[in-house]
Protein backbone atom coordinates (compact mmCIF):
# COMPACT_ATOMS: atom_id res chain seq x y z
CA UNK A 1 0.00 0.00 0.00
CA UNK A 2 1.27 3.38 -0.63
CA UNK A 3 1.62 6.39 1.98
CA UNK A 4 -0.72 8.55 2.80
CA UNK A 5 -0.69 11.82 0.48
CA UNK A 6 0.96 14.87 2.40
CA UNK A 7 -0.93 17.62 3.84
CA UNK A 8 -2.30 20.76 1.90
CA UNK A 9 -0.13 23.73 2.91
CA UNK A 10 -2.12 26.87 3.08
CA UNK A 11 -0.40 30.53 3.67
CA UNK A 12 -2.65 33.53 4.43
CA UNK A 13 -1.40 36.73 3.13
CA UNK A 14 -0.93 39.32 5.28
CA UNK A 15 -2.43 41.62 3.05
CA UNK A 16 -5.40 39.53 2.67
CA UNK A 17 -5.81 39.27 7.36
CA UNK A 18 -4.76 42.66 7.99
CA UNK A 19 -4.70 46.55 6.42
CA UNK A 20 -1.22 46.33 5.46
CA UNK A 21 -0.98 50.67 5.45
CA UNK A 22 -2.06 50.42 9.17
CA UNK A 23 -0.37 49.84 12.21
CA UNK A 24 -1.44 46.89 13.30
CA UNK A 25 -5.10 46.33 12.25
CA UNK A 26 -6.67 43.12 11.16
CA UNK A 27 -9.63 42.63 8.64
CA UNK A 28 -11.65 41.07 11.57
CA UNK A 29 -14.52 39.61 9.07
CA UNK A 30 -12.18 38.44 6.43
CA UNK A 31 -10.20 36.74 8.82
CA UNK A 32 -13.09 35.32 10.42
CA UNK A 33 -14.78 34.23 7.04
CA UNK A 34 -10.93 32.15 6.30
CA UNK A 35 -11.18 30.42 9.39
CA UNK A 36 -14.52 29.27 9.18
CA UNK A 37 -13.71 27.99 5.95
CA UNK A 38 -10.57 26.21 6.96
CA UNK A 39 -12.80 24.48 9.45
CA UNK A 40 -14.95 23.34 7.22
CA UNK A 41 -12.16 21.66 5.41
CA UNK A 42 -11.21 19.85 8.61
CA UNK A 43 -10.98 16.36 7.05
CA UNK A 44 -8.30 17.05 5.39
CA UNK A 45 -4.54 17.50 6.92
CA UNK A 46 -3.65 20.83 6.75
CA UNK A 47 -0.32 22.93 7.73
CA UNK A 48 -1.79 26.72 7.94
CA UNK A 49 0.75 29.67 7.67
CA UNK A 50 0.11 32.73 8.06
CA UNK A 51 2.15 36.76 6.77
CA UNK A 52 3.13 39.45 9.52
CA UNK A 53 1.50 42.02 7.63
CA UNK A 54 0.57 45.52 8.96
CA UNK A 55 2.10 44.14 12.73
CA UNK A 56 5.36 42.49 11.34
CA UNK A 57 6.34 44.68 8.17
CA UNK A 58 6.71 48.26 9.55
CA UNK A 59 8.87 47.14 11.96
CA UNK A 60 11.56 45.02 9.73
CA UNK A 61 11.33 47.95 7.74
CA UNK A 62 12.65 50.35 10.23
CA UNK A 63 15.13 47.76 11.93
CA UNK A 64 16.32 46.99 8.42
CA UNK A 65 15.81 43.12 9.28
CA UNK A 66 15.54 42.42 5.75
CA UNK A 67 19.04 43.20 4.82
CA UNK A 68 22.31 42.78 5.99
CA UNK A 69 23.40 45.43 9.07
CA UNK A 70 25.32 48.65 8.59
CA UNK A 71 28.67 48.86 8.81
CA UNK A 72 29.30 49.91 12.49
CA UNK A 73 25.81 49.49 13.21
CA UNK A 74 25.58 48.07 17.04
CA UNK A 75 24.29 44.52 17.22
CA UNK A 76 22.02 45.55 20.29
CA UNK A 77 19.69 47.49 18.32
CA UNK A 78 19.45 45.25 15.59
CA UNK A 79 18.88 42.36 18.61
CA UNK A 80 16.01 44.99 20.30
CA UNK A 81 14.62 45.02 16.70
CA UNK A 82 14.24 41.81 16.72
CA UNK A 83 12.54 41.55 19.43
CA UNK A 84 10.08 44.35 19.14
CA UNK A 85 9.19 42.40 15.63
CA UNK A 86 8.60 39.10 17.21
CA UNK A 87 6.34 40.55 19.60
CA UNK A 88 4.13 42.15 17.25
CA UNK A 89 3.90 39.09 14.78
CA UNK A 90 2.93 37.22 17.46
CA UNK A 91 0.01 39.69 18.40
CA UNK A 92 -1.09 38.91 15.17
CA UNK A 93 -0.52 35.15 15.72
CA UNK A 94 -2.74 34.84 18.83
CA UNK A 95 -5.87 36.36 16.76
CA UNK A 96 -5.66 34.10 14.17
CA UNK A 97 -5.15 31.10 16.12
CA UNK A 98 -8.60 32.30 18.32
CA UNK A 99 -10.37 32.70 15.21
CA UNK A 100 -9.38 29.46 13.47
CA UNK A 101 -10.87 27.96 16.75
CA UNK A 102 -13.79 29.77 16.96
CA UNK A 103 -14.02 28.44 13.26
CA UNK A 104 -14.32 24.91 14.14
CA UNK A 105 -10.49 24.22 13.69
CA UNK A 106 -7.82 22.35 15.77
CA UNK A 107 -4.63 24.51 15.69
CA UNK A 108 -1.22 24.16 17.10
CA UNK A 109 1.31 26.99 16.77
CA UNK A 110 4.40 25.93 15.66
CA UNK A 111 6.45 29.19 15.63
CA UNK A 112 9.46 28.92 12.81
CA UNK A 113 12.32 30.68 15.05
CA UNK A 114 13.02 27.78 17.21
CA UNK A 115 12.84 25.94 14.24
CA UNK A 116 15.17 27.55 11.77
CA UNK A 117 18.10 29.19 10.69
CA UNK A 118 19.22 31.87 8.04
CA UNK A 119 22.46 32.77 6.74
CA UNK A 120 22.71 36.12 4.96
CA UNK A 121 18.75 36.02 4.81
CA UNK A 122 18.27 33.36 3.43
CA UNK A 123 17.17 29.68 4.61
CA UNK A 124 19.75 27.30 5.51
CA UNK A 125 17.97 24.61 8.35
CA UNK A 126 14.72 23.98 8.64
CA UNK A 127 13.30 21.08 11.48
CA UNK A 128 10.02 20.36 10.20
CA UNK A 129 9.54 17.38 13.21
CA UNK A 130 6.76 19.72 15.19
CA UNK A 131 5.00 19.78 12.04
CA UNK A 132 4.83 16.27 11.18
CA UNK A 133 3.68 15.76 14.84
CA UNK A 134 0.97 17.97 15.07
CA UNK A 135 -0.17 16.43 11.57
CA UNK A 136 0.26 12.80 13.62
CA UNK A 137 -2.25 14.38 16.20
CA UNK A 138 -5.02 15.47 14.39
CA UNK A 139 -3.90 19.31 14.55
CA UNK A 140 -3.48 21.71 12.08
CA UNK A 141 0.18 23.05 12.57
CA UNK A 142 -0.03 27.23 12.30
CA UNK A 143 2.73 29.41 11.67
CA UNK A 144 3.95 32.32 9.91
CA UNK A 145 6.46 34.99 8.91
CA UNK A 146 9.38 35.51 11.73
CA UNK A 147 12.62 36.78 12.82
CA UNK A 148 14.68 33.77 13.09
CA UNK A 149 18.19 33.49 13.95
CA UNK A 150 21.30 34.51 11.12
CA UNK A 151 24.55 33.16 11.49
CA UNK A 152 25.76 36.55 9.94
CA UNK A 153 23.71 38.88 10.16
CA UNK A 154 22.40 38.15 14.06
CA UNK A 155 18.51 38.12 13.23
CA UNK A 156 16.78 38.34 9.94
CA UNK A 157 13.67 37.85 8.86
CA UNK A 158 12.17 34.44 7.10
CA UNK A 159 8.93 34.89 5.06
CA UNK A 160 6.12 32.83 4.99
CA UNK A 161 6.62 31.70 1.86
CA UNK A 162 10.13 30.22 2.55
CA UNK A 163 8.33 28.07 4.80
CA UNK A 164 5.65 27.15 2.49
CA UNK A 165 8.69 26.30 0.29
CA UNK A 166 10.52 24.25 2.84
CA UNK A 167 7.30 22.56 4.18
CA UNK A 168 6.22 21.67 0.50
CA UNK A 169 9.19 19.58 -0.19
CA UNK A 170 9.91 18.28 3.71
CA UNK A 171 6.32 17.14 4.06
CA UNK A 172 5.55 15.75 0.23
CA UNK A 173 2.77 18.30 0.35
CA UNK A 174 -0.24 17.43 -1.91
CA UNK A 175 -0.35 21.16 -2.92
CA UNK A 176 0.36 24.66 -1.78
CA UNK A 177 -2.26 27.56 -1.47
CA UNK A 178 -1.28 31.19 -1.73
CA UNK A 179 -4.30 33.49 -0.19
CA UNK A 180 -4.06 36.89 -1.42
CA UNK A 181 -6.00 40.00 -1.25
CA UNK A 182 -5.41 39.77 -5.24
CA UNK A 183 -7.02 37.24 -7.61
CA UNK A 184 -3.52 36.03 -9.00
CA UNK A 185 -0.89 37.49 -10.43
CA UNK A 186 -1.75 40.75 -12.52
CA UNK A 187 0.07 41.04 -15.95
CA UNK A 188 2.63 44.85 -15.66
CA UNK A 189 0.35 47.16 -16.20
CA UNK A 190 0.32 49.07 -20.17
CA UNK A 191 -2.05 51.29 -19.25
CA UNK A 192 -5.15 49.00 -20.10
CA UNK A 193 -7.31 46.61 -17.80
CA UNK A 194 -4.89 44.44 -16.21
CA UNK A 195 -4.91 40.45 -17.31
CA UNK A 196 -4.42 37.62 -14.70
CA UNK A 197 -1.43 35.37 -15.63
CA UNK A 198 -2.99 31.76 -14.84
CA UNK A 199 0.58 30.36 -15.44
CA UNK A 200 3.54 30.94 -13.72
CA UNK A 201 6.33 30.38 -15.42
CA UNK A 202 10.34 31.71 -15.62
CA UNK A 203 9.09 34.63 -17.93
CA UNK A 204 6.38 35.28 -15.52
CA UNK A 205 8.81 36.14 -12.94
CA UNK A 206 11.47 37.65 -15.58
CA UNK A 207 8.70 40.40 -16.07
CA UNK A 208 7.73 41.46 -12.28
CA UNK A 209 9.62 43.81 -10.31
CA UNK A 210 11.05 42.86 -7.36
CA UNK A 211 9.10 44.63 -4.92
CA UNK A 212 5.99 47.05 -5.19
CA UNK A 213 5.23 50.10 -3.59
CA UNK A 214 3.93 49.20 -0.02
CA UNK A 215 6.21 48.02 2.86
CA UNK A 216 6.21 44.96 2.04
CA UNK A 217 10.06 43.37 2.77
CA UNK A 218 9.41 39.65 1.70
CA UNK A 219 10.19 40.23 -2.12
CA UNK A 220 6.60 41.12 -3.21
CA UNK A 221 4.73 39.52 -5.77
CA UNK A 222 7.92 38.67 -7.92
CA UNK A 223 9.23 36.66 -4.59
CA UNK A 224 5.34 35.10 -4.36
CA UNK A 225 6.40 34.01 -8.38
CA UNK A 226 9.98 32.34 -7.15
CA UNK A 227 8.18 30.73 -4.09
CA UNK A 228 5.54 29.02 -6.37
CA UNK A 229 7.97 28.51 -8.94
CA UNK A 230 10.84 26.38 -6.16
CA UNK A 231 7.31 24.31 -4.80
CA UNK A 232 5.95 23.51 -8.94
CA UNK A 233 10.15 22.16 -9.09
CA UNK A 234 9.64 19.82 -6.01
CA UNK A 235 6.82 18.32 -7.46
CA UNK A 236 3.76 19.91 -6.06
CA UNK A 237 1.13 22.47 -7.68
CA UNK A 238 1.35 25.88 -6.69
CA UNK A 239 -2.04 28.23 -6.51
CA UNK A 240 -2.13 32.04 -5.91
CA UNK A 241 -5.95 32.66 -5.18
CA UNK A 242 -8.13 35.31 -3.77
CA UNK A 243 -8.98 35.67 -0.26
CA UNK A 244 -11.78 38.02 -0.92
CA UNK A 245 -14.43 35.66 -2.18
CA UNK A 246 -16.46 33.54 -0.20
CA UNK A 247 -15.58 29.56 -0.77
CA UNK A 248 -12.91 30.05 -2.81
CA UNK A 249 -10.14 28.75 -0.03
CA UNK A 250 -11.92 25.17 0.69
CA UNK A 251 -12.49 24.15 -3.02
CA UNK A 252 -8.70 24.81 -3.26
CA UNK A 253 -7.98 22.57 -0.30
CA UNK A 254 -10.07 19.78 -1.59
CA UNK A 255 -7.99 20.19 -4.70
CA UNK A 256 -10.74 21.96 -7.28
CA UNK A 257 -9.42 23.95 -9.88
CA UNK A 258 -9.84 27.41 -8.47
CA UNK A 259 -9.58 30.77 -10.59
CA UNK A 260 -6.33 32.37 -9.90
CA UNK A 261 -1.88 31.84 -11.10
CA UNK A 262 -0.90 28.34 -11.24
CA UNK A 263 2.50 27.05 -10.87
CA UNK A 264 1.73 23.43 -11.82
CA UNK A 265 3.97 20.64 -10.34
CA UNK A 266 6.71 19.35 -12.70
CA UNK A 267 9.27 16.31 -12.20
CA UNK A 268 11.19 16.77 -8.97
CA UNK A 269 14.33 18.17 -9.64
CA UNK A 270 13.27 19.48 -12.80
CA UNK A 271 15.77 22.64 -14.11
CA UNK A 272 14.41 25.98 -13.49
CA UNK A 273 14.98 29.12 -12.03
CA UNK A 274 13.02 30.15 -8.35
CA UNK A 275 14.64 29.78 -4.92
CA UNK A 276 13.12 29.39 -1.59
């Protein structure tokens, strides 16, 4: 007999759960609405993550957590930084785990910065035990967007979607959700009605900048297009959907074809361009 299949991996947006332009403020019904619906997906094993948003952005911002330290910049306030940032994501954290129980859900937070370790920002260990044993429970493993450790840099910060990335090939994921305040990813703009892309592909990303204009410090939608990119190279389909309609989310997780940009799975270790 084979294994089981792996759990669906599903990462809210923080643009999608809070009002990324204000200091920490949620979009209490639209978060409410998401966790409902996860619950209603409850039969099926789940690993939930989650973006910092309008409580973890602003701050990584100002502590420059995103990139490497000034010369001659002291450590301490880069080490207060992180701190201040880890409290705030986790302010955010606690609300969504509340809702997704209110919502009929079973979560377990599984915070990422015991967990992992960057090195010049990016990813370099990843334990992804807790998850696996939260999965073994029952539970629906939660986490999200953190500062995490940085064997040169002190702290940095490691996005969501790393961990979506990470998790997708660790955990032989049956697919990965992206939940967006966005209905995919929008063509660049010539001045007409923008067209979704439904396919993401290495010209996909070769055309999107790098970062948009809000204070966003995770790569933007160009790093969304690597992320799903890296998972569609492991083997596993890759959806960017919107967060804004109702029922959209569980006919993803029972693996309907949902309106939105694909990155569809292709042989592991298939060559192409997107890192994690």
């Amino acid at each position: 007999m084979g294994s089981a299949p792996g759990p669906v991996v599903v990462k809210l947006g923080g643009s999608v759960i809070t009002r990324k332009r204000e200091a920490e403020r949620v979009r209490p019904k639209i978060l409410r609405r998401l966790a409902e619906e996860v619950g209603s997906v409850s039969e099926i094993p789940m690993v939930l993550l989650h973006g910092a948003g309008s409580f973890g952005h602003p701050g990584a911002r100002k502590f420059g957590l995103a990139k490497s330290p000034e010369v001659g910049a002291p450590a301490a306030r880069r080490g207060r930084g992180a701190a201040i940032v880890a409290a705030e994501v986790r302010r955010l954290h606690l609300q969504v785990l509340r809702e997704l129980i209110r919502g009929g859900a079973s979560p377990w937070s599984v915070p990422a910065a015991n967990l992992a370790r960057n090195r010049d920002g990016r990813l370099v260990a990843f334990d992804p035990a807790p998850f696996r044993a939260a999965l073994a429970s029952g539970l629906v493993p939660v986490s999200f967007g953190d500062v995490v450790p940085d064997e040169t840099w002190g702290w940095s910060i490691l996005s969501a979607d790393t961990i979506a990335v990470a998790l997708a090939k660790e955990l032989s994921a049956r697919r990965v959700i992206f939940v967006s305040d966005v209905p995919g990813i929008l063509a660049p703009s010539t001045g007409r009605r923008p067209s979704l892309l439904a396919e993401v592909t290495d010209d996909v990303i070769d055309g999107l900048r790098r970062t948009g204009g809000g204070p966003d410090v995770t790569g933007g939608i160009r790093g969304k297009a690597e992320a799903m990119r890296a998972i569609a190279g492991a083997g596993v389909d890759a959806g960017l959907i919107s967060g804004l309609k109702d029922g959209e989310l569980p006919r993803a997780v029972r693996g309907e074809f949902v309106y939105g940009s694909w990155a569809h799975a292709r042989p592991r270790g298939a060559a192409g361009r997107g890192g994690d």
